[in-house]
N, C-alpha and C. Protein backbone atom coordinates (compact mmCIF):
# COMPACT_ATOMS: atom_id res chain seq x y z
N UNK A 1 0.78 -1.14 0.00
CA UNK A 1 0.00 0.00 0.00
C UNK A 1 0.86 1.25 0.00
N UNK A 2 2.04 1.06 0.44
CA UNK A 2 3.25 2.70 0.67
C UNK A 2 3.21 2.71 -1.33
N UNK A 3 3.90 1.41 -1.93
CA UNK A 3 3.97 2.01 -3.02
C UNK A 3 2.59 2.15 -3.66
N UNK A 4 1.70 2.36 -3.29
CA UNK A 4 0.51 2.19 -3.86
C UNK A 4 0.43 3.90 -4.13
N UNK A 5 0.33 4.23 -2.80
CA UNK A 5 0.52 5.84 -2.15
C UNK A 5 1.53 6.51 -3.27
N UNK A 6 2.48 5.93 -2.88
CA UNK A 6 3.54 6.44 -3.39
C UNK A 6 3.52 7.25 -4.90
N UNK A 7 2.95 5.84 -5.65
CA UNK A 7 2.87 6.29 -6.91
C UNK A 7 1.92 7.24 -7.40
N UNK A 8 0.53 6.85 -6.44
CA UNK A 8 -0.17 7.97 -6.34
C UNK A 8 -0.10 9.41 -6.20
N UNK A 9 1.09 9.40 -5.23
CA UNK A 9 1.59 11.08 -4.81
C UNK A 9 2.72 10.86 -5.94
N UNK A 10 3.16 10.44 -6.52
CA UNK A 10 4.15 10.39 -7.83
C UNK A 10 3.44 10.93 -9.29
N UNK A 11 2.04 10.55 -9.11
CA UNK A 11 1.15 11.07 -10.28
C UNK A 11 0.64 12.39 -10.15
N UNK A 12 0.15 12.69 -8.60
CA UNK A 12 -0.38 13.97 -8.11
C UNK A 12 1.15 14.88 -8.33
N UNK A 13 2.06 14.57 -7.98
CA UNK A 13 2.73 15.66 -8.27
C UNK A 13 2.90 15.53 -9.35
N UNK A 14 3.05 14.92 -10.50
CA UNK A 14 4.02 14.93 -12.01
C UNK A 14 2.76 16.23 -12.27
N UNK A 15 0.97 15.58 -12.24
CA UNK A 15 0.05 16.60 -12.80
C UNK A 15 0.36 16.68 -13.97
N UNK A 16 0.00 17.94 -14.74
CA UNK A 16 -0.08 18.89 -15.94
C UNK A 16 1.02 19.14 -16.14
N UNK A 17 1.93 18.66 -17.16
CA UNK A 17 3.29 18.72 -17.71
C UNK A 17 3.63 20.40 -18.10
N UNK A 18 2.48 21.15 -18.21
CA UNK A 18 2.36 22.82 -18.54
C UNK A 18 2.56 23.53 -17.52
N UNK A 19 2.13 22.90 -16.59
CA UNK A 19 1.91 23.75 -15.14
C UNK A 19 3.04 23.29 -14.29
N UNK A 20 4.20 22.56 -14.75
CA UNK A 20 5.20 22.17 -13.96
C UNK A 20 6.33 22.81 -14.20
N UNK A 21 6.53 24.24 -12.83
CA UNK A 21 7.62 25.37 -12.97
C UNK A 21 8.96 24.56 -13.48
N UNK A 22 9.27 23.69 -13.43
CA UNK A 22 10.76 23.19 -13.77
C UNK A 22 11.17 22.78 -15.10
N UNK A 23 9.75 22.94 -15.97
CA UNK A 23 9.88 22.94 -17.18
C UNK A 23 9.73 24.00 -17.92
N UNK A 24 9.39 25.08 -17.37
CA UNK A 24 8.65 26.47 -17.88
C UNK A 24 10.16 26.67 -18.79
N UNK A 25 11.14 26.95 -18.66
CA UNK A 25 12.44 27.32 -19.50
C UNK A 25 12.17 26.77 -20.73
N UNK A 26 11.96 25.73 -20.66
CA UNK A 26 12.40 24.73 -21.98
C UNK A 26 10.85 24.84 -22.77
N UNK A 27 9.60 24.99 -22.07
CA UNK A 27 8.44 25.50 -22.79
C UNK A 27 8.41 27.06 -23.50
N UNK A 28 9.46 27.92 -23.00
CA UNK A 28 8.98 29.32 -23.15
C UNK A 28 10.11 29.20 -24.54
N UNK A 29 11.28 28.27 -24.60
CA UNK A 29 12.57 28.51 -25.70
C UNK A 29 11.23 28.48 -26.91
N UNK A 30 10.64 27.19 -26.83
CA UNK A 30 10.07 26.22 -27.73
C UNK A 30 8.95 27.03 -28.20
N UNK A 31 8.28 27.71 -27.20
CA UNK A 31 7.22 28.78 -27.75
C UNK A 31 7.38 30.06 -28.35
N UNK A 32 9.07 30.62 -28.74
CA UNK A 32 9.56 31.31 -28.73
C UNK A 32 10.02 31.29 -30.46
N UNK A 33 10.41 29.94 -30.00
CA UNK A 33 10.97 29.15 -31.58
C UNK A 33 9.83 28.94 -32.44
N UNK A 34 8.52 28.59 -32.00
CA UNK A 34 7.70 28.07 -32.81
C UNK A 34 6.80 29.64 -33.16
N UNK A 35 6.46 30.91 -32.43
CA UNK A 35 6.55 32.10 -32.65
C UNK A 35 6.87 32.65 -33.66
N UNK A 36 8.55 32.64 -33.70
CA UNK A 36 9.42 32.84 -34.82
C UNK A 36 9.10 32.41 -36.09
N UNK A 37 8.78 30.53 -36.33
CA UNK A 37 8.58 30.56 -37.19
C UNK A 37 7.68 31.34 -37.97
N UNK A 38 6.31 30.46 -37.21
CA UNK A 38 4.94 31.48 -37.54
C UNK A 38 5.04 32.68 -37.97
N UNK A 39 6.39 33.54 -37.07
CA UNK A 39 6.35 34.75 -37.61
C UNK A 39 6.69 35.00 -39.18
N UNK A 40 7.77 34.10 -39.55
CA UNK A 40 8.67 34.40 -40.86
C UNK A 40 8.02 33.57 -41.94
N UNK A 41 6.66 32.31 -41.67
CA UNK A 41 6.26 32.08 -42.60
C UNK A 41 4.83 33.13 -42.96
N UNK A 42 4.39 33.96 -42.00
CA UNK A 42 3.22 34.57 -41.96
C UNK A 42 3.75 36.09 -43.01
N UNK A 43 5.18 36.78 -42.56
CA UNK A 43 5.70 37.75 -43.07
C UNK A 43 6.04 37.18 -44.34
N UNK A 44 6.84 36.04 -44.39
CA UNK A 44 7.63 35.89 -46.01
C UNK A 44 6.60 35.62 -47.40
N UNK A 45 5.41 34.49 -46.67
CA UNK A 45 4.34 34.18 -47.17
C UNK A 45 2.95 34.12 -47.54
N UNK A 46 2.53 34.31 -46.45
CA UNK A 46 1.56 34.41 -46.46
C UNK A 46 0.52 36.19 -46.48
N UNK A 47 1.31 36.67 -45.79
CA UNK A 47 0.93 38.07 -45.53
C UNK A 47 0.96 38.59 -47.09
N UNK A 48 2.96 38.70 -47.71
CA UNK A 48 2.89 38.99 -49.37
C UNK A 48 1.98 38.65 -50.37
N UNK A 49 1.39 37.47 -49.91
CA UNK A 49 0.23 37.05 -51.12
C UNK A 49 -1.28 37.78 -50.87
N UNK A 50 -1.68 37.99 -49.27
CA UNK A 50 -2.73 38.56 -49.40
C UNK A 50 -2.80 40.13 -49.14
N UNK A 51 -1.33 40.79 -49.26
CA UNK A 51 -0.67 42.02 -49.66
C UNK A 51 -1.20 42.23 -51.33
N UNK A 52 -0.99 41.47 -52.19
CA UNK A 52 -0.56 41.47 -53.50
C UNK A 52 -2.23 40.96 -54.01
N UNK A 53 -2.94 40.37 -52.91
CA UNK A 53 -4.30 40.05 -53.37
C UNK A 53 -5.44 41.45 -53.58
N UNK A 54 -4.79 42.24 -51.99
CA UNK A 54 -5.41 43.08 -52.02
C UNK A 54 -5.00 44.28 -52.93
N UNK A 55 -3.67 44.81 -52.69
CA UNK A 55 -3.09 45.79 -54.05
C UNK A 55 -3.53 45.54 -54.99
N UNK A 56 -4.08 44.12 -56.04
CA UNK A 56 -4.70 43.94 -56.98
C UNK A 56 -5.96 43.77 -57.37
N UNK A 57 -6.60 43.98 -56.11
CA UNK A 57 -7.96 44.52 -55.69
C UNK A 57 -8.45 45.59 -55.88
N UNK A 58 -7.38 46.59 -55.03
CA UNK A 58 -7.65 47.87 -55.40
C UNK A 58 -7.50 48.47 -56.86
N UNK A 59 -6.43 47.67 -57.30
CA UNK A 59 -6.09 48.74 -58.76
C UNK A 59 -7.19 47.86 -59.50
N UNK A 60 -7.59 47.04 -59.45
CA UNK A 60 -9.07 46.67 -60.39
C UNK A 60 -10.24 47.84 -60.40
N UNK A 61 -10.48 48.13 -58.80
CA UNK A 61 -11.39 48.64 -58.33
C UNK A 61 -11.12 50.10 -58.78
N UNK A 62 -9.87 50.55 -58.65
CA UNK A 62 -9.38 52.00 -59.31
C UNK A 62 -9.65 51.89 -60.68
N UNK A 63 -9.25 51.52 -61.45
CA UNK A 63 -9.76 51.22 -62.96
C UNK A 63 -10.57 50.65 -63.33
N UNK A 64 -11.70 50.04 -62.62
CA UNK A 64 -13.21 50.55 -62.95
C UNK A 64 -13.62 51.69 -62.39
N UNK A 65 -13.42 52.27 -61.38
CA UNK A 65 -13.97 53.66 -60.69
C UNK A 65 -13.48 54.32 -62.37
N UNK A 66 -12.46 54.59 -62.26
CA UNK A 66 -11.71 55.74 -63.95
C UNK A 66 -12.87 54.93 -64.85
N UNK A 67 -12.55 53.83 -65.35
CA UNK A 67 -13.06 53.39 -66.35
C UNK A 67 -15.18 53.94 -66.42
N UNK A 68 -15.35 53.50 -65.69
CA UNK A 68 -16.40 54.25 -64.95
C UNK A 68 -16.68 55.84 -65.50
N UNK A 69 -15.69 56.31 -64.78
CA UNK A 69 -15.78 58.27 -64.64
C UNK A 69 -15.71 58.52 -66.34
N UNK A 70 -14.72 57.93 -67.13
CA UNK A 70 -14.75 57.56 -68.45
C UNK A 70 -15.83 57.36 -69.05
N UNK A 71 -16.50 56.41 -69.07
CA UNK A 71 -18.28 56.32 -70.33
C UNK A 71 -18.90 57.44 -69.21
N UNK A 72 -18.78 57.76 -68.09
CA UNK A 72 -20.08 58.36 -67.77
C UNK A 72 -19.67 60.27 -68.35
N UNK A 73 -18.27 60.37 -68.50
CA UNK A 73 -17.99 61.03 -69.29
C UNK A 73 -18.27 61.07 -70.38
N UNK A 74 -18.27 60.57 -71.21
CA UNK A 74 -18.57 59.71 -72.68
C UNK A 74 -19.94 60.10 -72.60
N UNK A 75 -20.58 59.58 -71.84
CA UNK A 75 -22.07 59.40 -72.11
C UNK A 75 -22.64 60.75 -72.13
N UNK A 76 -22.23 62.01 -71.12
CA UNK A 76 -22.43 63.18 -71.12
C UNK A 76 -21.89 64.06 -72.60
N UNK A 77 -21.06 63.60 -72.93
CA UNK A 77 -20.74 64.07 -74.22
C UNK A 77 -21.79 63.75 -75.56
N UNK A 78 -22.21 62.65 -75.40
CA UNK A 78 -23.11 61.71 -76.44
C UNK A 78 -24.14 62.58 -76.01
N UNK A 79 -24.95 63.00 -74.93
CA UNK A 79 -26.01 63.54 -74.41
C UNK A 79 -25.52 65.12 -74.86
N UNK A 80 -24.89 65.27 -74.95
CA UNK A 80 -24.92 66.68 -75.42
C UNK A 80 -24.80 67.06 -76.68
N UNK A 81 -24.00 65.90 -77.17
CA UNK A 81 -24.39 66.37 -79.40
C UNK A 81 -25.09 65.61 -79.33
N UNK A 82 -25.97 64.61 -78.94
CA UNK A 82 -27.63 64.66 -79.28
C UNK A 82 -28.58 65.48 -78.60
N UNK A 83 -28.15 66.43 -77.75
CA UNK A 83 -29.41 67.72 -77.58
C UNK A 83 -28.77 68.86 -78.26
N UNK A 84 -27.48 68.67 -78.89
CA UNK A 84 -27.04 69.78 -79.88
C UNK A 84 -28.12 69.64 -81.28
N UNK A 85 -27.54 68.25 -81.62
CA UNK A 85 -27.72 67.80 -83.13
C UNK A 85 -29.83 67.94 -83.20
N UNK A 86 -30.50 67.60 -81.65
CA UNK A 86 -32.13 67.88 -81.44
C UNK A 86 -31.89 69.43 -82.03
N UNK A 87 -31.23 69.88 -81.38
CA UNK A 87 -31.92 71.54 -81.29
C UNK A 87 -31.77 71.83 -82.43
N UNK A 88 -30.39 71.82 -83.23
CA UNK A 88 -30.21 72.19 -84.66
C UNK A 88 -31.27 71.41 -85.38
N UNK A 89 -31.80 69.79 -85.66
CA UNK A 89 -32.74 69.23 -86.47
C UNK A 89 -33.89 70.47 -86.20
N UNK A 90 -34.61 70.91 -84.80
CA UNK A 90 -35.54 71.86 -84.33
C UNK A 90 -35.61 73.06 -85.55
N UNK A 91 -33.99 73.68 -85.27
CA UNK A 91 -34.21 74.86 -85.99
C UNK A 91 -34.09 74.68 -87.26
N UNK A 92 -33.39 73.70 -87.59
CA UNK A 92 -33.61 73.22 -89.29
C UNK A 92 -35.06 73.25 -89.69
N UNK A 93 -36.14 72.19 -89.03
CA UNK A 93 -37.70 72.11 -89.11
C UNK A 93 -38.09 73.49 -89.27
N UNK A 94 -38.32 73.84 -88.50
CA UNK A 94 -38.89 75.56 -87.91
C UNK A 94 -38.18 76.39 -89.29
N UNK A 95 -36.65 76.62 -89.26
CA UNK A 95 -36.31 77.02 -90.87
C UNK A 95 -37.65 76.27 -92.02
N UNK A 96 -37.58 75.33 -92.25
CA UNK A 96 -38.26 74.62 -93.59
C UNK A 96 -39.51 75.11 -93.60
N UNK A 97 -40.14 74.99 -92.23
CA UNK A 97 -41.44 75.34 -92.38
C UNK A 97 -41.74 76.51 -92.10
N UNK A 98 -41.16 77.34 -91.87
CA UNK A 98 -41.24 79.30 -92.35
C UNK A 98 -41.12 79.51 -93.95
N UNK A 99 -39.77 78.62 -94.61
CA UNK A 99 -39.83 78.55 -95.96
C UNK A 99 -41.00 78.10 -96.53
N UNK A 100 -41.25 77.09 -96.21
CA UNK A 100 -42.89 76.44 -96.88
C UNK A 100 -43.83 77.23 -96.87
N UNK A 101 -43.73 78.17 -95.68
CA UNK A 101 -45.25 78.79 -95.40
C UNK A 101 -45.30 80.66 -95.95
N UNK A 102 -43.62 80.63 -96.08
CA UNK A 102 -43.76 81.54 -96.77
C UNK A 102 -43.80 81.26 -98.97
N UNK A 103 -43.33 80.02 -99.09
CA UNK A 103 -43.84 80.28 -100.65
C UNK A 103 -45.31 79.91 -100.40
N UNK A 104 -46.12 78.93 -99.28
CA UNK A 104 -47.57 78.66 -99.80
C UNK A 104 -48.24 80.29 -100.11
N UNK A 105 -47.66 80.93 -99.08
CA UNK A 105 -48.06 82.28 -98.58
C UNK A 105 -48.41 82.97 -100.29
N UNK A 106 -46.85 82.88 -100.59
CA UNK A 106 -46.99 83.68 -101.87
C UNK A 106 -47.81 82.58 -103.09
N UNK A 107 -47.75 81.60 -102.98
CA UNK A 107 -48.66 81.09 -104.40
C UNK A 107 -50.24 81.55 -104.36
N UNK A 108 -50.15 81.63 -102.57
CA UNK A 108 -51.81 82.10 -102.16
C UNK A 108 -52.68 83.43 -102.55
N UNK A 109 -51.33 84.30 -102.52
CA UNK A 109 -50.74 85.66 -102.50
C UNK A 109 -51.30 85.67 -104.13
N UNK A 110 -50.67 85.06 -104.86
CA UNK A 110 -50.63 85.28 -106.15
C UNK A 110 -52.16 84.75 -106.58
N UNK A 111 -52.43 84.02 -106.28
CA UNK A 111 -54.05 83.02 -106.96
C UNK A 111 -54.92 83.90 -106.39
N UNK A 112 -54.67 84.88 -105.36
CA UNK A 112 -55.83 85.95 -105.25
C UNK A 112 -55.67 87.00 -105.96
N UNK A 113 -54.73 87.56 -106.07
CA UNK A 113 -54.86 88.69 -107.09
C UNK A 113 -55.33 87.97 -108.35
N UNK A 114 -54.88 86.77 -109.09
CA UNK A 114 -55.37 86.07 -110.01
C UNK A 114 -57.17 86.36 -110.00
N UNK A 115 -57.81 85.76 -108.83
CA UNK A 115 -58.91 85.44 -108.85
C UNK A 115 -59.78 86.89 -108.85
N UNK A 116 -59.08 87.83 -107.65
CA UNK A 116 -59.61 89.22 -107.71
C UNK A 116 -59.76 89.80 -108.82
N UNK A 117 -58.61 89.68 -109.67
CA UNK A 117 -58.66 90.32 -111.19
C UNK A 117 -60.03 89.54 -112.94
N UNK A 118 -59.97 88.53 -112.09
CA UNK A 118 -61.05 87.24 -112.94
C UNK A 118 -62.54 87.94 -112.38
N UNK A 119 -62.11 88.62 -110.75
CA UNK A 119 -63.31 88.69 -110.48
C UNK A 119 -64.20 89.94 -111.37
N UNK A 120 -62.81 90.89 -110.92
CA UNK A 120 -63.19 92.20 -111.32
C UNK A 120 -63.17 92.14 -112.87
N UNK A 121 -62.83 91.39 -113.57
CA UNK A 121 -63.29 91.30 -114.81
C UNK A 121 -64.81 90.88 -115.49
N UNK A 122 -64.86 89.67 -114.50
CA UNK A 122 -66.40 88.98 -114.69
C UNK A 122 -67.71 90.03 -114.30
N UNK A 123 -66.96 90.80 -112.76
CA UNK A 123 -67.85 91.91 -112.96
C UNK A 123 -68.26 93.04 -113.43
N UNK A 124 -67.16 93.61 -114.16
CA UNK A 124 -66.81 94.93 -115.19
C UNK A 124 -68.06 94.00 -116.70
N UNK A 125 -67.48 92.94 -116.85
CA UNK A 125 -68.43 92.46 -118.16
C UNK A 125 -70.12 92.11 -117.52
N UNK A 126 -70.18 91.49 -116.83
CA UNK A 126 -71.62 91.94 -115.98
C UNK A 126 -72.24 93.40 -115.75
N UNK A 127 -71.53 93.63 -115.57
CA UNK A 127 -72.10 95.24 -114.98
C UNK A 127 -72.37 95.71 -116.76
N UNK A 128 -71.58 95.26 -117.66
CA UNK A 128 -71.76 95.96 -119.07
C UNK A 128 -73.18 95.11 -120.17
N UNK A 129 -73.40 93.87 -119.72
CA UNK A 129 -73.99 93.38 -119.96
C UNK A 129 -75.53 94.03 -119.43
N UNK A 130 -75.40 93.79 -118.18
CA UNK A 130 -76.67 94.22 -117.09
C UNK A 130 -76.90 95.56 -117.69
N UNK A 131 -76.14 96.49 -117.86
CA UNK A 131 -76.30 97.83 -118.64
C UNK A 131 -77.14 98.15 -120.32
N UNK A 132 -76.63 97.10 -120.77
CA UNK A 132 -76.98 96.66 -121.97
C UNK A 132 -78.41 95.81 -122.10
N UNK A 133 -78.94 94.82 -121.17
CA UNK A 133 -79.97 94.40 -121.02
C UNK A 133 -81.16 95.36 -120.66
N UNK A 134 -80.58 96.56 -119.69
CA UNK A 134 -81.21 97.62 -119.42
C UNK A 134 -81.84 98.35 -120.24
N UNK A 135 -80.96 99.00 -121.16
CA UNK A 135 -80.89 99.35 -122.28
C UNK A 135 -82.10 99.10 -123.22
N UNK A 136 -81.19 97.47 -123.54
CA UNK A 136 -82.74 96.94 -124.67
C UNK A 136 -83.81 96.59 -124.06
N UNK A 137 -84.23 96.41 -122.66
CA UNK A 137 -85.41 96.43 -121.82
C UNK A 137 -86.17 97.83 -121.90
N UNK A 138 -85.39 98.86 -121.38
CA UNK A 138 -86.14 99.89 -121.78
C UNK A 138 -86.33 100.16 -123.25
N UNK A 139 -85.51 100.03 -123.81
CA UNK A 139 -85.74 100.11 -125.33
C UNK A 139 -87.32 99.12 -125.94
N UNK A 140 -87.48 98.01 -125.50
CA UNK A 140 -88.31 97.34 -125.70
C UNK A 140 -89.64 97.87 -124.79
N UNK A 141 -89.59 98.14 -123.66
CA UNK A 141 -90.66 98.74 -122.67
C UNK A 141 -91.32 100.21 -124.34
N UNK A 142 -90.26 100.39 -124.02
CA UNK A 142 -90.80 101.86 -125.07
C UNK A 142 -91.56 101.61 -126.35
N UNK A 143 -90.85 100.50 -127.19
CA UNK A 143 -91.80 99.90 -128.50
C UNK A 143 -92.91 99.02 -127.60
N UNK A 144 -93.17 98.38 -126.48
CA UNK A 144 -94.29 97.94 -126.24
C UNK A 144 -95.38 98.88 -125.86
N UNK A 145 -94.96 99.93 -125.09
CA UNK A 145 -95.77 101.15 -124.94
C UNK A 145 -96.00 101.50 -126.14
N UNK A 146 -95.33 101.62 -127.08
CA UNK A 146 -95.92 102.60 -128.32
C UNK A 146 -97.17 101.51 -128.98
N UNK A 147 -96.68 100.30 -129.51
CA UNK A 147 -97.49 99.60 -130.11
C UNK A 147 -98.95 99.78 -128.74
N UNK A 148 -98.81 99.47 -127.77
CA UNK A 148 -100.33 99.45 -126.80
C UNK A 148 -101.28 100.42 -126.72
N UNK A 149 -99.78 101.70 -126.51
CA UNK A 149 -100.57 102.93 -126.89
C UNK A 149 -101.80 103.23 -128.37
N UNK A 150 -100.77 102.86 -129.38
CA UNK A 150 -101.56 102.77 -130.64
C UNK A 150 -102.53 101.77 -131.03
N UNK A 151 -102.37 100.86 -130.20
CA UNK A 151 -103.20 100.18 -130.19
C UNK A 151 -104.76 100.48 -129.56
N UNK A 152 -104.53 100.75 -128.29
CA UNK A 152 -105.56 101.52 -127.53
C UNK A 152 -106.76 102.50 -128.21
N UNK A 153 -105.59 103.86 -128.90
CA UNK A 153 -106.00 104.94 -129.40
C UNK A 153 -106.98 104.08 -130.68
N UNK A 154 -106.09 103.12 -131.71
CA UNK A 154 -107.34 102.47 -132.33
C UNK A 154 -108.50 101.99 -132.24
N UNK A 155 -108.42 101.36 -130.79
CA UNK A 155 -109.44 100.61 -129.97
C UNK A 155 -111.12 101.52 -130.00
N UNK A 156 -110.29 102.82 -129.56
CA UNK A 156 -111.40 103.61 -128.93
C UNK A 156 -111.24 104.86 -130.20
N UNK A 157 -110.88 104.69 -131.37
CA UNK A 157 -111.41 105.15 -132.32
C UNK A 157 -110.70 106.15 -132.60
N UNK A 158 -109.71 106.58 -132.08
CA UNK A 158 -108.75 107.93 -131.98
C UNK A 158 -107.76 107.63 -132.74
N UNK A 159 -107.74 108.86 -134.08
CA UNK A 159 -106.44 108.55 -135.09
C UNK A 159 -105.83 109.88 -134.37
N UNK A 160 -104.27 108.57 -134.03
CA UNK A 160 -103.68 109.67 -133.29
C UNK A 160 -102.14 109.30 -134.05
N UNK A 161 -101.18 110.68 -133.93
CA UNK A 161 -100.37 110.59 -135.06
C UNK A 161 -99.21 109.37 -134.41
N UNK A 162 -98.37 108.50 -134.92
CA UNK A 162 -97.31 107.80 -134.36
C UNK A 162 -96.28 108.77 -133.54
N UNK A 163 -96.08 109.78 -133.97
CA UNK A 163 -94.96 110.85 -133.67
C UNK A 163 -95.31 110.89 -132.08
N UNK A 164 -96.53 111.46 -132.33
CA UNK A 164 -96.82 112.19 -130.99
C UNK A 164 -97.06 111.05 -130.12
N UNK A 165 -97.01 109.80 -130.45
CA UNK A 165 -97.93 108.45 -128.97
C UNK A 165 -95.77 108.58 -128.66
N UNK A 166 -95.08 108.36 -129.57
CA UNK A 166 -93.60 108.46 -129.57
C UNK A 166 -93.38 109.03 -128.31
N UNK A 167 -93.93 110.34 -128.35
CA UNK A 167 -92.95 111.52 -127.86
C UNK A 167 -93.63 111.04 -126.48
N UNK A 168 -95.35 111.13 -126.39
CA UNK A 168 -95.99 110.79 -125.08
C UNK A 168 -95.19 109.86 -124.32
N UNK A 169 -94.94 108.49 -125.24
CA UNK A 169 -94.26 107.37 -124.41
C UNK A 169 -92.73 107.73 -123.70
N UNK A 170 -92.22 108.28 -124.48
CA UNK A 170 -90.89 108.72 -124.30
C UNK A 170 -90.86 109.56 -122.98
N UNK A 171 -91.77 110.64 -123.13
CA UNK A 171 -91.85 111.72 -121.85
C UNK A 171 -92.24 110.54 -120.84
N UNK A 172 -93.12 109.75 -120.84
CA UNK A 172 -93.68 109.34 -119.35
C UNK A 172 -92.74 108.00 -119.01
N UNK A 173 -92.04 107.90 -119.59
CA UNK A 173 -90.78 106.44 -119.60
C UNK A 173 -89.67 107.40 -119.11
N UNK A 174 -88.91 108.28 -119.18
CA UNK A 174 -88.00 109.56 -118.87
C UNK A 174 -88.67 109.58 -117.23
N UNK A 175 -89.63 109.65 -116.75
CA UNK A 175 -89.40 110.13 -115.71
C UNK A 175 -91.26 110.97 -114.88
């Protein structure tokens, strides 16, 4: 039972090989060494690559930002000779159709004096006509008066001279 003990208090003390001060030297070299490495594979290797991942991150990201500022440049340019090239087509239109509306203007211009002058012709020969119908209307009023007159005066037995039923008709046709 002593070595029973024994080994027992042989196990209780050995314990936790971490927690045993008489080894702490030779744990702290080893954690020191293995540190180191970590350090020089983290600096030589590993860090440079995701150094070089990210630097090539950014300059992607920089040259789409430019590339970017570029068409949207571009595009403002395109937007502006097509509201140039609008406005000029505008005033081109607006030109054409002042031109158009000034020859309809004048063909319009012209087919009325045309028509005014057709008019004033048709009515100068009307008015000479109508004058002329007048004319032989009264002219005819006057030989129908004379013949009725003489007729009349026969009727009722009166020889009366042609001259004078003439002159009668004439005076009361005058006015």
């Amino acid at each position: 039972m002593a070595t029973e003990t024994a080994d027992a208090g042989g196990a209780e003390a050995a314990g936790m090989p971490q927690l045993d001060f008489s080894t702490f030297p030779n744990q702290i070299f080893w954690l020191v060494v293995t540190l180191i490495i970590i350090y020089l594979v983290l600096s030589r290797v590993a860090l440079p690559r995701i150094a070089s991942v990210l630097a090539e991150r950014q300059g992607t990201i920089t040259n789409d930002i430019a590339a970017a500022e570029d068409l949207k440049q571009k595009a403002a340019d395109a937007e502006a000779a097509y509201e140039k090239a609008l406005a000029d087509a505008r005033a081109e239109a607006g030109r054409i159709a002042a031109e158009a509306k000034a020859e309809v203007q004048a063909e319009v211009d012209v087919a009325m004096q045309k028509a005014d002058a057709e008019i004033a012709a048709r009515t100068a020969e009307s008015e000479a006509k109508i004058t002329e119908i007048r004319a032989g209307a009264a002219e005819a009023v006057r030989d129908v008066a004379t013949e009725a007159a003489e007729a009349v005066a026969a009727a009722l037995g009166v020889k009366a001279d042609s001259a004078a039923i003439k002159a009668a008709v004439e005076a009361r046709t005058k006015g």
